[in-house]
PDB file of N, CA and C in Angstrom:
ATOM      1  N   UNK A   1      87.456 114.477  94.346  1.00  0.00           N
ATOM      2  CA  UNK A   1      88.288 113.392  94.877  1.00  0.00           C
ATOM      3  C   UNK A   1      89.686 113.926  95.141  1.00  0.00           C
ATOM      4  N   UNK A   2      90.401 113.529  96.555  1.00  0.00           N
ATOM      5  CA  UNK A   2      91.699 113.732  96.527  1.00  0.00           C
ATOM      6  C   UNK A   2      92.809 113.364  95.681  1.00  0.00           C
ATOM      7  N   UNK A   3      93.653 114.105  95.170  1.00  0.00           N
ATOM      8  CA  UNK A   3      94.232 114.019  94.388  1.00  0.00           C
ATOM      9  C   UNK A   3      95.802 113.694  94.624  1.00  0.00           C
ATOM     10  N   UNK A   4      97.061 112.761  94.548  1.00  0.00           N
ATOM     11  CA  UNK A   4      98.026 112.397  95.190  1.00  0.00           C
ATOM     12  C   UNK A   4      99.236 113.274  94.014  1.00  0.00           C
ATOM     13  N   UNK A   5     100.465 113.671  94.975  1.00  0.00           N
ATOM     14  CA  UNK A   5     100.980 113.720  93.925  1.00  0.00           C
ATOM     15  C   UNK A   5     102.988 113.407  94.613  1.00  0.00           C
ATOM     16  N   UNK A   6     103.116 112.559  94.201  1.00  0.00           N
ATOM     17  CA  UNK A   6     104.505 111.752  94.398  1.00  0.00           C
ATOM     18  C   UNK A   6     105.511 112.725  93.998  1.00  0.00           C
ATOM     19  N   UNK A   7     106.618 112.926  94.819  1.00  0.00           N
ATOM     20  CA  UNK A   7     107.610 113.714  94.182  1.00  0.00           C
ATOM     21  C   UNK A   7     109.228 112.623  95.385  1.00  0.00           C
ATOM     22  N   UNK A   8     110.222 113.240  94.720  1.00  0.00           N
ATOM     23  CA  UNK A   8     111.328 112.775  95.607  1.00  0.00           C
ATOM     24  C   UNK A   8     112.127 111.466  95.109  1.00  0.00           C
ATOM     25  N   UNK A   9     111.916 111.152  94.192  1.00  0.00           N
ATOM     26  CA  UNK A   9     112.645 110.010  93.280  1.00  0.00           C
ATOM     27  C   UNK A   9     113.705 110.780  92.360  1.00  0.00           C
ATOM     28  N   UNK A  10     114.412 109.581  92.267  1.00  0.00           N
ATOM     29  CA  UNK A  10     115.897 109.607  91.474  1.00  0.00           C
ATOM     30  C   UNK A  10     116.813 108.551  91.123  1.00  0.00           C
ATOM     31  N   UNK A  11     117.896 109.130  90.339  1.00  0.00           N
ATOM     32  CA  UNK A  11     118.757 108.102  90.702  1.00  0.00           C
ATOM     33  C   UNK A  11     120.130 107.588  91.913  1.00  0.00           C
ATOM     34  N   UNK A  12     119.980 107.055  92.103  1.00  0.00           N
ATOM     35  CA  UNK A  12     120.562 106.514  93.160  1.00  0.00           C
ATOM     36  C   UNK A  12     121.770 105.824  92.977  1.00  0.00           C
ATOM     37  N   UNK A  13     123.026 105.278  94.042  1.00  0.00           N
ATOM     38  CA  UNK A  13     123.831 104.309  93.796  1.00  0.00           C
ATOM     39  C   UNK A  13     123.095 103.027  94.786  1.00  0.00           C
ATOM     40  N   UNK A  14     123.750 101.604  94.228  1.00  0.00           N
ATOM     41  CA  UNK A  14     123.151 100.893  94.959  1.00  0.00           C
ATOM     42  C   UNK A  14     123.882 101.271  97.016  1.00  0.00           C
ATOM     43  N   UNK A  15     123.005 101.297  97.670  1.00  0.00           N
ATOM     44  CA  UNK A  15     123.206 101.573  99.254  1.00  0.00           C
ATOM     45  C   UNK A  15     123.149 102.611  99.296  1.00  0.00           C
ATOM     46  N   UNK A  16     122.305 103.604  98.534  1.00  0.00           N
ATOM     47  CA  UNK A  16     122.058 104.624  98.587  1.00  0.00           C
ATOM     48  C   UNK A  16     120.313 104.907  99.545  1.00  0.00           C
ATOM     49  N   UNK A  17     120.272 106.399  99.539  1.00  0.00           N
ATOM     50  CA  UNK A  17     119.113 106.780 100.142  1.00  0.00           C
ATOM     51  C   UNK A  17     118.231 107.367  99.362  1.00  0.00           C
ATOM     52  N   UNK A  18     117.019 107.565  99.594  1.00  0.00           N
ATOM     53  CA  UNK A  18     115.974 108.511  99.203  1.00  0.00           C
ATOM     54  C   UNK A  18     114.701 109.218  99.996  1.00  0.00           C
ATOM     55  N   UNK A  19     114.098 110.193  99.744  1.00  0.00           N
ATOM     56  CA  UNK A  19     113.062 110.092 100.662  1.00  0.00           C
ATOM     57  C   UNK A  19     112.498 110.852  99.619  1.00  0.00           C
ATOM     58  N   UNK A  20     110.780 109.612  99.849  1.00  0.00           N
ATOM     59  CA  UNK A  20     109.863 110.458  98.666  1.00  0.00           C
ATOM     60  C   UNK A  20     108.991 110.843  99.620  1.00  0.00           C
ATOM     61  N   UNK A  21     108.102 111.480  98.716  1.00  0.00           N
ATOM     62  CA  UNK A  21     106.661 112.472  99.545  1.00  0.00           C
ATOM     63  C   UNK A  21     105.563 112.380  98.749  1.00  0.00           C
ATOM     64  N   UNK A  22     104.814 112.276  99.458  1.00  0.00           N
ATOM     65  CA  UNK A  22     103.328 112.752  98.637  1.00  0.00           C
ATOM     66  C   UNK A  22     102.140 113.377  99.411  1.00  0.00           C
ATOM     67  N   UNK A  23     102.027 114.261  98.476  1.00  0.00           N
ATOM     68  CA  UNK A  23     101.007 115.492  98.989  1.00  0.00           C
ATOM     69  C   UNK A  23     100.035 115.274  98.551  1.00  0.00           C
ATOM     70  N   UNK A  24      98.990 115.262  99.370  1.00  0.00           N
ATOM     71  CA  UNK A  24      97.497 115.324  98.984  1.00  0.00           C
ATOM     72  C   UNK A  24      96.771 116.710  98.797  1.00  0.00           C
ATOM     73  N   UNK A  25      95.980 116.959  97.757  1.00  0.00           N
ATOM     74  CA  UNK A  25      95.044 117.853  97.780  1.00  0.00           C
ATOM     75  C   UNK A  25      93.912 118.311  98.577  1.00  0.00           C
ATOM     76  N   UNK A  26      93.879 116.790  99.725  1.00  0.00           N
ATOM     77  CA  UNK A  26      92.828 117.677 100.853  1.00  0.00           C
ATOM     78  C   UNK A  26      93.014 116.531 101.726  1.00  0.00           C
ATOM     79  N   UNK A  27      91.985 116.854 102.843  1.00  0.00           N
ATOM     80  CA  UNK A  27      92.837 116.156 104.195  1.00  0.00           C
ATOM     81  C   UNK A  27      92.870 114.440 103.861  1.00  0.00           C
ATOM     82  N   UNK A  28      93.779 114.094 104.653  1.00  0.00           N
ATOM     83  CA  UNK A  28      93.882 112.374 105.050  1.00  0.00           C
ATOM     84  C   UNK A  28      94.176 112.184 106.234  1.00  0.00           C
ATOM     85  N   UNK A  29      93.708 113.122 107.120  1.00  0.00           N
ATOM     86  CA  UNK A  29      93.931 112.921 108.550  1.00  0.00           C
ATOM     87  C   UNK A  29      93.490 111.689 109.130  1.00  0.00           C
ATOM     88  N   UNK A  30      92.253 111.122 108.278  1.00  0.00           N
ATOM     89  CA  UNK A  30      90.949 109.576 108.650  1.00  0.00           C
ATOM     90  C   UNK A  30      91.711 108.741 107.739  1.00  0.00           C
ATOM     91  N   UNK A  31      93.015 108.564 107.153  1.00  0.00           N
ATOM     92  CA  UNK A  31      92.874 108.074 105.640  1.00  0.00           C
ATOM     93  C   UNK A  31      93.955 107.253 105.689  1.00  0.00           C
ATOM     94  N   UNK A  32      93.738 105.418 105.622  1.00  0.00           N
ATOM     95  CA  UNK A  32      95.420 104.679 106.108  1.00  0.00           C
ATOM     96  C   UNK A  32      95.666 104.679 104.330  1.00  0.00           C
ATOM     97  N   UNK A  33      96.775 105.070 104.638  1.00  0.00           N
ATOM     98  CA  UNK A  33      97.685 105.589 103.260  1.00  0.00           C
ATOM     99  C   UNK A  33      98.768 104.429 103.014  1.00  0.00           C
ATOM    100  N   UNK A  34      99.628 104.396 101.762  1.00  0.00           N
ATOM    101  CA  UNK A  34     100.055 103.395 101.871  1.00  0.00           C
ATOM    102  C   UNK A  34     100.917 103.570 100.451  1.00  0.00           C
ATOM    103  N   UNK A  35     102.348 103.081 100.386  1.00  0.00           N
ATOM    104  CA  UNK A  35     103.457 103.442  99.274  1.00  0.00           C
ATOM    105  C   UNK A  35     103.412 101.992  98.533  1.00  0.00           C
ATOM    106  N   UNK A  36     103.422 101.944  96.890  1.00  0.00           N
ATOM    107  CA  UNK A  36     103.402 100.791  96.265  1.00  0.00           C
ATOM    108  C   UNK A  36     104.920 101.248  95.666  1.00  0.00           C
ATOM    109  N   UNK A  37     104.817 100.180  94.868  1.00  0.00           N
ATOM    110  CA  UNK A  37     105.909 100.178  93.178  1.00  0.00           C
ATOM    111  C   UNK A  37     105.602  99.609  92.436  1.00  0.00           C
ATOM    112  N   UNK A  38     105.857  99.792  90.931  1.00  0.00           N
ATOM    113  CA  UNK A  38     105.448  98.906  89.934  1.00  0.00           C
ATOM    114  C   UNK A  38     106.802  98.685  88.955  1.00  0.00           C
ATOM    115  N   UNK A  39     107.640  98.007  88.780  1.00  0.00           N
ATOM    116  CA  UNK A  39     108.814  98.006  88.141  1.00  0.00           C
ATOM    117  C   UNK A  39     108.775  97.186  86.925  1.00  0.00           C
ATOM    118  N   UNK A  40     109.155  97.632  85.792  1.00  0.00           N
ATOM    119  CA  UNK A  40     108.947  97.621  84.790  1.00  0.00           C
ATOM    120  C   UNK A  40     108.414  96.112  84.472  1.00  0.00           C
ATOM    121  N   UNK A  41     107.395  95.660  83.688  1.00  0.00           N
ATOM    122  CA  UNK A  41     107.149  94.258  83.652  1.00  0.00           C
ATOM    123  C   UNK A  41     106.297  93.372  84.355  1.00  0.00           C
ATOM    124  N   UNK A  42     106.471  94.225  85.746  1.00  0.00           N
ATOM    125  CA  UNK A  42     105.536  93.692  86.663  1.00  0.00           C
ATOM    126  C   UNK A  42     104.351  94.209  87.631  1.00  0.00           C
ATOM    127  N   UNK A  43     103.722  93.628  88.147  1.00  0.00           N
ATOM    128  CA  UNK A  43     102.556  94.296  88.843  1.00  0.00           C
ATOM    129  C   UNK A  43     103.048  95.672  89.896  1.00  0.00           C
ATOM    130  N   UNK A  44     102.095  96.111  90.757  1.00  0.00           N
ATOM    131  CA  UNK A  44     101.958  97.158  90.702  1.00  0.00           C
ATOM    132  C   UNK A  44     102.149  96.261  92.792  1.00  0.00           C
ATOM    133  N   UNK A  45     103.307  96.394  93.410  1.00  0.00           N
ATOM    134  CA  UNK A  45     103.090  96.125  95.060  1.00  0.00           C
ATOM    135  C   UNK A  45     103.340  96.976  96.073  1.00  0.00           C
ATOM    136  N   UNK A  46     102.241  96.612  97.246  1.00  0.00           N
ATOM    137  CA  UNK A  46     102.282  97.458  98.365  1.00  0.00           C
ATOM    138  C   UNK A  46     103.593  97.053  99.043  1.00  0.00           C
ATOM    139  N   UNK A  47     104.551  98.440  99.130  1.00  0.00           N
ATOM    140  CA  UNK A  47     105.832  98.550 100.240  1.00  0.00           C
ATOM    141  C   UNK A  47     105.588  98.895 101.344  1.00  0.00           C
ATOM    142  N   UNK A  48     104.678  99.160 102.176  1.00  0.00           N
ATOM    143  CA  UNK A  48     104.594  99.905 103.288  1.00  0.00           C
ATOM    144  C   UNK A  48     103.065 100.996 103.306  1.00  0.00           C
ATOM    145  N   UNK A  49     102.492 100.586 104.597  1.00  0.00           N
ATOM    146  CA  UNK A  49     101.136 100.860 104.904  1.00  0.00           C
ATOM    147  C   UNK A  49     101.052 101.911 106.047  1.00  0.00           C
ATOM    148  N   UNK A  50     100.703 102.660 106.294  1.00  0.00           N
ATOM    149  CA  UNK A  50     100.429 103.427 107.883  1.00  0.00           C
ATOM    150  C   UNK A  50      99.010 103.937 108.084  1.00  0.00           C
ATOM    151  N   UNK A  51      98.725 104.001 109.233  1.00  0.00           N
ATOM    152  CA  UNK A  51      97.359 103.988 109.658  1.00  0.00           C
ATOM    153  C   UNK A  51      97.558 104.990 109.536  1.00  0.00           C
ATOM    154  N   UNK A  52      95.785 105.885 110.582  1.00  0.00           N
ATOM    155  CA  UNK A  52      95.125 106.702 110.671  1.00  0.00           C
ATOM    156  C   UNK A  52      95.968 107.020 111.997  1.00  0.00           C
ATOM    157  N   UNK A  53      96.402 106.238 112.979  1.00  0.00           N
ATOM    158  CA  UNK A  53      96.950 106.887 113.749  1.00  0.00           C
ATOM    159  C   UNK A  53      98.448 106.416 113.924  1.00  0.00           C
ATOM    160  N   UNK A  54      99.125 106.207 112.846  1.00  0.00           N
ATOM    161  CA  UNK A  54     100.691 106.048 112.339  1.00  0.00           C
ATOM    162  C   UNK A  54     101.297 104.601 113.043  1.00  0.00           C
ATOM    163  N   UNK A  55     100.550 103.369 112.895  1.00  0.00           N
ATOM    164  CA  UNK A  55     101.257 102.266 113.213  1.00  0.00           C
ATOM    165  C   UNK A  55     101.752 101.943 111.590  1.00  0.00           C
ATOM    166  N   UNK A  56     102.272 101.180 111.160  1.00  0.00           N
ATOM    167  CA  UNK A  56     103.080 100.964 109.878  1.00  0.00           C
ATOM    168  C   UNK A  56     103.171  99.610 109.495  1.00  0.00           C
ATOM    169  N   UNK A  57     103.058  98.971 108.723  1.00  0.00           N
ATOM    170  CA  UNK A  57     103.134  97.441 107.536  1.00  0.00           C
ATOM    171  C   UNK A  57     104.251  97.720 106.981  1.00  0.00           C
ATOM    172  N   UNK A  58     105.035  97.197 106.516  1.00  0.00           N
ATOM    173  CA  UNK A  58     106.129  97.116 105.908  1.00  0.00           C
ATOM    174  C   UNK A  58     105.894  95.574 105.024  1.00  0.00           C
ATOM    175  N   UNK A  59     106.315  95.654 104.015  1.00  0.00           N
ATOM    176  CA  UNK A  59     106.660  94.294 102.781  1.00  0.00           C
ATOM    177  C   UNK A  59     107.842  93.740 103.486  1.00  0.00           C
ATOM    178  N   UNK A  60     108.152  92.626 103.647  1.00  0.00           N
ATOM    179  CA  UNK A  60     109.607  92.027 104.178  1.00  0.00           C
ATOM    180  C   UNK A  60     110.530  92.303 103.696  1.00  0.00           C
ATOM    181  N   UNK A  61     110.619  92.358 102.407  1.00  0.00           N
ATOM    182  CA  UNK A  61     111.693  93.232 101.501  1.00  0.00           C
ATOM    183  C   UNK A  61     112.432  94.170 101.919  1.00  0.00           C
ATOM    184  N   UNK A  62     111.437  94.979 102.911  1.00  0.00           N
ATOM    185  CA  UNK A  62     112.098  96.654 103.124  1.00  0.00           C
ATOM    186  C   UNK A  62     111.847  96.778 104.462  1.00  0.00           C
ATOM    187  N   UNK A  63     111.678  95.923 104.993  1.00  0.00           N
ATOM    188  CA  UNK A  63     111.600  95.628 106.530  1.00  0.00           C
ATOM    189  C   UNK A  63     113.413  96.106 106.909  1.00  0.00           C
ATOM    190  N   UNK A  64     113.070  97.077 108.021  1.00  0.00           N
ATOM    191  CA  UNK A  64     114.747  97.661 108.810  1.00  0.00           C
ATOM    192  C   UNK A  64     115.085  98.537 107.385  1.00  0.00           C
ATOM    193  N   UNK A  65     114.871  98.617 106.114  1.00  0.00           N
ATOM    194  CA  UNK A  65     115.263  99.572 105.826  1.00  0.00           C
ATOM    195  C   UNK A  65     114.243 101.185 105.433  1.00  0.00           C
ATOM    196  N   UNK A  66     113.225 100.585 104.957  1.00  0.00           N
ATOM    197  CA  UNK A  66     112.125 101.799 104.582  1.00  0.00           C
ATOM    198  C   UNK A  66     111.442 101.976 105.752  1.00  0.00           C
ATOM    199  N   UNK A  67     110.777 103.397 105.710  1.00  0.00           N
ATOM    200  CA  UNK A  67     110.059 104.193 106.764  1.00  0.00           C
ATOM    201  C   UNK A  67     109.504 104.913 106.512  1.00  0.00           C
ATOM    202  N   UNK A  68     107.901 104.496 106.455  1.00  0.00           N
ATOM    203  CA  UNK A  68     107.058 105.135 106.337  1.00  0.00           C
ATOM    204  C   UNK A  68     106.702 106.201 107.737  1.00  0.00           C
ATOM    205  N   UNK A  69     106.185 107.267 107.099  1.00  0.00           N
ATOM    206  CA  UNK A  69     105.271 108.782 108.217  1.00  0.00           C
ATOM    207  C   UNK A  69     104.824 109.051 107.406  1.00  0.00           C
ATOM    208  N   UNK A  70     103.774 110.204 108.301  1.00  0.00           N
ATOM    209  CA  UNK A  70     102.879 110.678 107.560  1.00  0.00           C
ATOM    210  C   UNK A  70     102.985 112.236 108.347  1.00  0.00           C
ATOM    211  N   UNK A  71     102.213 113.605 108.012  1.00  0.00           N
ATOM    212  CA  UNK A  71     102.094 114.492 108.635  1.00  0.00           C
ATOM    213  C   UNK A  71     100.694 114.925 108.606  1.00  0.00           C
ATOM    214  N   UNK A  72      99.705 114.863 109.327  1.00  0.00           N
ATOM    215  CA  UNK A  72      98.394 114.896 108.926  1.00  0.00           C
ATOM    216  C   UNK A  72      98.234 116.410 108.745  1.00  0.00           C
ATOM    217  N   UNK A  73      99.313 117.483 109.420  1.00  0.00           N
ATOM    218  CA  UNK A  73      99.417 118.916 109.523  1.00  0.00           C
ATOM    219  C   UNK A  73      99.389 119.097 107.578  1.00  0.00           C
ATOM    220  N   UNK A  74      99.649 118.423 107.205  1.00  0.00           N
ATOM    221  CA  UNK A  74     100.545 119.027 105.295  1.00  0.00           C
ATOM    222  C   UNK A  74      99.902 118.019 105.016  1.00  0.00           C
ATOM    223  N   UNK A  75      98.975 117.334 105.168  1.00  0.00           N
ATOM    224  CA  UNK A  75      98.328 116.001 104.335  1.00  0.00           C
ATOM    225  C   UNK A  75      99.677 115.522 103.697  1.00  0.00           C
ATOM    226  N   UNK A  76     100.741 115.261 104.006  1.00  0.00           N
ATOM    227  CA  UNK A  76     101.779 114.360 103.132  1.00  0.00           C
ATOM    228  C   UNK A  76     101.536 112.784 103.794  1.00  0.00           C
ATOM    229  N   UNK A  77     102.452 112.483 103.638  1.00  0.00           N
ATOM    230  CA  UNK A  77     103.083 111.002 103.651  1.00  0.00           C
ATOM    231  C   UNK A  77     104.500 110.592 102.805  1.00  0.00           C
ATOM    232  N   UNK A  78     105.072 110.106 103.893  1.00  0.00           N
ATOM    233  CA  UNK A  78     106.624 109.925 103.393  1.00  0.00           C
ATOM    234  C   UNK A  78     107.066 108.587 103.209  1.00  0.00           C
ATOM    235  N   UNK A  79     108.095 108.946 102.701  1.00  0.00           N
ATOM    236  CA  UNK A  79     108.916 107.203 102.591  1.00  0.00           C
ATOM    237  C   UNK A  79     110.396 107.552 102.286  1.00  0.00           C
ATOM    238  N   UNK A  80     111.066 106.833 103.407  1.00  0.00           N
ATOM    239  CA  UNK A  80     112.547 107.285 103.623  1.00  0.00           C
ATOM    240  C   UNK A  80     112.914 105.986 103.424  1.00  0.00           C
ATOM    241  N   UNK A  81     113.930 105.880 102.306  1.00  0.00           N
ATOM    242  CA  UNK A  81     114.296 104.604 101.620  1.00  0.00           C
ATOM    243  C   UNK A  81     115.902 104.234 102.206  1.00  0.00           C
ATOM    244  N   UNK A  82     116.485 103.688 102.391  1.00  0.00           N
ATOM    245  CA  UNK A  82     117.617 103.379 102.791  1.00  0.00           C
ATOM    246  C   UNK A  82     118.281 102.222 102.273  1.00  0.00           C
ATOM    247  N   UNK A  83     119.432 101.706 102.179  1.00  0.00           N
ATOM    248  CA  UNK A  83     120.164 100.707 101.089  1.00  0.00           C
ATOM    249  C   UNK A  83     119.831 100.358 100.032  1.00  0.00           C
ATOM    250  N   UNK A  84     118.943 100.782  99.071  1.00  0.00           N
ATOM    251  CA  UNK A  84     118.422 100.886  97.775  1.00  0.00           C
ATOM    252  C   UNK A  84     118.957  99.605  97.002  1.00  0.00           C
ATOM    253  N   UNK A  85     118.533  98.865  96.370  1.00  0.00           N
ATOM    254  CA  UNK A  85     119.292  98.146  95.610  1.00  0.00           C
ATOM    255  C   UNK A  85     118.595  98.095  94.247  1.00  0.00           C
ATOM    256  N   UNK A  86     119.725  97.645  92.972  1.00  0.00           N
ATOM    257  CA  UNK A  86     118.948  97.882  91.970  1.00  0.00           C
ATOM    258  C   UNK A  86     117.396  97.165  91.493  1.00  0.00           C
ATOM    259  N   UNK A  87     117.254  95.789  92.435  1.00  0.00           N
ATOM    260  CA  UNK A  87     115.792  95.958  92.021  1.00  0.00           C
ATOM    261  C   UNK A  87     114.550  96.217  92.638  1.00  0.00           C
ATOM    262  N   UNK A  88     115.101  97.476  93.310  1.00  0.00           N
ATOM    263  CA  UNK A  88     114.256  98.260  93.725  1.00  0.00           C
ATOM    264  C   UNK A  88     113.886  99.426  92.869  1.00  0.00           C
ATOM    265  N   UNK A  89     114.318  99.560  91.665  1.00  0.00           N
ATOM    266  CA  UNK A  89     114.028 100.374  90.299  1.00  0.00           C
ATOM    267  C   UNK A  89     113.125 100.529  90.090  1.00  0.00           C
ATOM    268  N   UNK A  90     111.791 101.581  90.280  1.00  0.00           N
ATOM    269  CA  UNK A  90     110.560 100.986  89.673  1.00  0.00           C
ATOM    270  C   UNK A  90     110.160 102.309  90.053  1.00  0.00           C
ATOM    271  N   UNK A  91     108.900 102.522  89.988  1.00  0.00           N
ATOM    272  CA  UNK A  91     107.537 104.094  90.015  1.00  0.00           C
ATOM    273  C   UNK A  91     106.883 103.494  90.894  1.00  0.00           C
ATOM    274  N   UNK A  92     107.032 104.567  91.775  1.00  0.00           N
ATOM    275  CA  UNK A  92     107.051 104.455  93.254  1.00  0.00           C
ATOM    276  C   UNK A  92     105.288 105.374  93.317  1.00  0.00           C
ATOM    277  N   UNK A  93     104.486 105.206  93.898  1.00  0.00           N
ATOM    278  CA  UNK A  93     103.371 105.515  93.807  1.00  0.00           C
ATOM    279  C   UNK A  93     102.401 105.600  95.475  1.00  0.00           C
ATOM    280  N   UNK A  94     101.724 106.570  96.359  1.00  0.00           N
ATOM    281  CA  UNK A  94     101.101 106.057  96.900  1.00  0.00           C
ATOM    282  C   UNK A  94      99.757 106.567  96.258  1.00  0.00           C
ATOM    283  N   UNK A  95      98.619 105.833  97.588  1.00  0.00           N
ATOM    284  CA  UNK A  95      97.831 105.474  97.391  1.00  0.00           C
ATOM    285  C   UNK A  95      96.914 105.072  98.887  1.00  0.00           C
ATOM    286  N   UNK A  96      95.614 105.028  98.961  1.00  0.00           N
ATOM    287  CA  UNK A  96      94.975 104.186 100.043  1.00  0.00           C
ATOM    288  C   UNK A  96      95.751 103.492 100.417  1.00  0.00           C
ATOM    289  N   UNK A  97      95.198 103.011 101.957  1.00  0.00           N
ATOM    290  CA  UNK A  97      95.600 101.624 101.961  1.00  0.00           C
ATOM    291  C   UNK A  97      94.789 100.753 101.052  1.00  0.00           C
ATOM    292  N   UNK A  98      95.897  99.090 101.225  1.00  0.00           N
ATOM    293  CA  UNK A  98      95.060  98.029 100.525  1.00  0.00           C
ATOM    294  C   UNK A  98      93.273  97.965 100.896  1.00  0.00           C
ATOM    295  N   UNK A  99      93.049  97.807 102.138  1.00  0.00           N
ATOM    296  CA  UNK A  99      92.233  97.451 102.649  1.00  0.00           C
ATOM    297  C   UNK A  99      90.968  98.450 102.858  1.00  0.00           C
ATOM    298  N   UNK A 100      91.532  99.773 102.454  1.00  0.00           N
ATOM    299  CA  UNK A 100      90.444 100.590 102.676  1.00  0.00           C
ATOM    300  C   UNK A 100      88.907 101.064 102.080  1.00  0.00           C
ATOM    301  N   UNK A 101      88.125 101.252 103.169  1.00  0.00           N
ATOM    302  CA  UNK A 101      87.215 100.485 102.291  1.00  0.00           C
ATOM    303  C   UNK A 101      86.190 100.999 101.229  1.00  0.00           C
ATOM    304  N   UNK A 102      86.900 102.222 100.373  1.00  0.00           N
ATOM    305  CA  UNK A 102      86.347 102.870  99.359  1.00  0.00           C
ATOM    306  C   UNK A 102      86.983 102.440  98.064  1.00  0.00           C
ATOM    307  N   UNK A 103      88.393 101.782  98.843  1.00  0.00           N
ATOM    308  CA  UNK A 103      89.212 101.527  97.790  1.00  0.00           C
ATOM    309  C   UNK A 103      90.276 103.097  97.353  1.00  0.00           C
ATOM    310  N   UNK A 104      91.116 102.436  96.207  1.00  0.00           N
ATOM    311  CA  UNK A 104      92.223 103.586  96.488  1.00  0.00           C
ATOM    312  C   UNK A 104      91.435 105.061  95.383  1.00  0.00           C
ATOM    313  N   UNK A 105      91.605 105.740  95.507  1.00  0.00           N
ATOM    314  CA  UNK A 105      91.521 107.287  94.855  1.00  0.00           C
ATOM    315  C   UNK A 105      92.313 107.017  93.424  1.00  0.00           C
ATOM    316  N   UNK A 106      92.438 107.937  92.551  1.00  0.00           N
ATOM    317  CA  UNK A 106      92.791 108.297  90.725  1.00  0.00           C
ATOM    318  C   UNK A 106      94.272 108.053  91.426  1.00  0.00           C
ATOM    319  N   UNK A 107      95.217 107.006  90.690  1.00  0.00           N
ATOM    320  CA  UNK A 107      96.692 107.028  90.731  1.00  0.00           C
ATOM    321  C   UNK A 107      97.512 108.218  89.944  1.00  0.00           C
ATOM    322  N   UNK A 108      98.525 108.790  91.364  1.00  0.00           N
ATOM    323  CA  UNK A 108      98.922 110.089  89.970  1.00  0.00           C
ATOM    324  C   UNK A 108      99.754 109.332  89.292  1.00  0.00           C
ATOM    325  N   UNK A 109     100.976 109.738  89.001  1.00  0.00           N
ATOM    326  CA  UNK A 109     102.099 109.619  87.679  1.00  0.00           C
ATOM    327  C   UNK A 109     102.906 108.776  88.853  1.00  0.00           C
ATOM    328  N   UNK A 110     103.194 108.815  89.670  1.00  0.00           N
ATOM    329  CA  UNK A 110     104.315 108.414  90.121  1.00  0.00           C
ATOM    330  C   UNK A 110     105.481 109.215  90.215  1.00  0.00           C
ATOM    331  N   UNK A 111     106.601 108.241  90.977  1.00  0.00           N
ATOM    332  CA  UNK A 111     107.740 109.103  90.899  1.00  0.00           C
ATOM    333  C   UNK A 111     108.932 107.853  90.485  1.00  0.00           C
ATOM    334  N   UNK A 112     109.789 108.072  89.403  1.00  0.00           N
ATOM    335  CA  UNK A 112     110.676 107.018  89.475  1.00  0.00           C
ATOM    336  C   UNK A 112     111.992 107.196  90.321  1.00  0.00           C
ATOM    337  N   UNK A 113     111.932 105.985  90.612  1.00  0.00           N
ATOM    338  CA  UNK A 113     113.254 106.064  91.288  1.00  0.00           C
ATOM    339  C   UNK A 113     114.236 104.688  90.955  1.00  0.00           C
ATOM    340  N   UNK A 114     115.595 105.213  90.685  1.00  0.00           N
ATOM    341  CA  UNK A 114     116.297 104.742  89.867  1.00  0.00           C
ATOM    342  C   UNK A 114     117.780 104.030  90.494  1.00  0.00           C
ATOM    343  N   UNK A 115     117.876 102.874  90.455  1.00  0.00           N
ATOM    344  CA  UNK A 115     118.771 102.612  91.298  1.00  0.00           C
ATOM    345  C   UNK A 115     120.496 101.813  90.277  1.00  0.00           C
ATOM    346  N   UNK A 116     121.273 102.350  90.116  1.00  0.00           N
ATOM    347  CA  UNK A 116     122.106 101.821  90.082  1.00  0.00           C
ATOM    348  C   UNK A 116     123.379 100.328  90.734  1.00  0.00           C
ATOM    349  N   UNK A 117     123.770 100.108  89.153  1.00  0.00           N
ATOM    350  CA  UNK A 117     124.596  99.025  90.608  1.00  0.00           C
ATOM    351  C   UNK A 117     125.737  99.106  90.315  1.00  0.00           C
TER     352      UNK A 117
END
């Protein structure tokens, strides 16, 4: 099974930036991918979705500011975060998409990312 692994979190000021990544262990060229968070206390939600051939979902939350890509060349997938605010604090994780229909692959560790205010 492909294996994910999140890197590119930190701490931040609030209106700050980030850009995380995640590398897969083998291809996702066929594979709609997709960035969650889980912040302390609470469930685990999808921020942003991108297909197989890079159209994108966004949560309203992060609508105009996050931006999802992907590079099917490096099996990654990105997420370029922009005005950060603190409760956007949480372990940032991707994963399948919601909808896909094997369902998502082993969750790695995450990456936290830490937002100040």
């Amino acid at each position: 099974q492909v294996q994910l692994l999140e890197s590119g979190g930190g701490l931040v000021h609030a209106g700050g930036s980030l850009k995380l990544s995640c590398a897969a262990s083998g291809s996702i060229v066929r594979v709609a991918m997709g960035w969650y968070r889980q912040a302390p206390g609470k469930q685990r939600e999808l921020v942003a979705a991108i297909t197989r051939e890079g159209s994108a979902y966004y949560a309203d939350s992060v609508k105009g500011r996050f931006t999802i890509s992907r590079d099917n060349a490096k099996n990654t997938v990105y997420l370029q975060m922009n005005s950060l605010q603190p409760e956007e604090t949480a372990v940032y994780y991707c994963n399948t998409d919601p909808g896909w229909p094997t369902g998502p692959v082993c969750w790695g560790q995450g990456t936290q990312v830490t937002v100040s205010s």
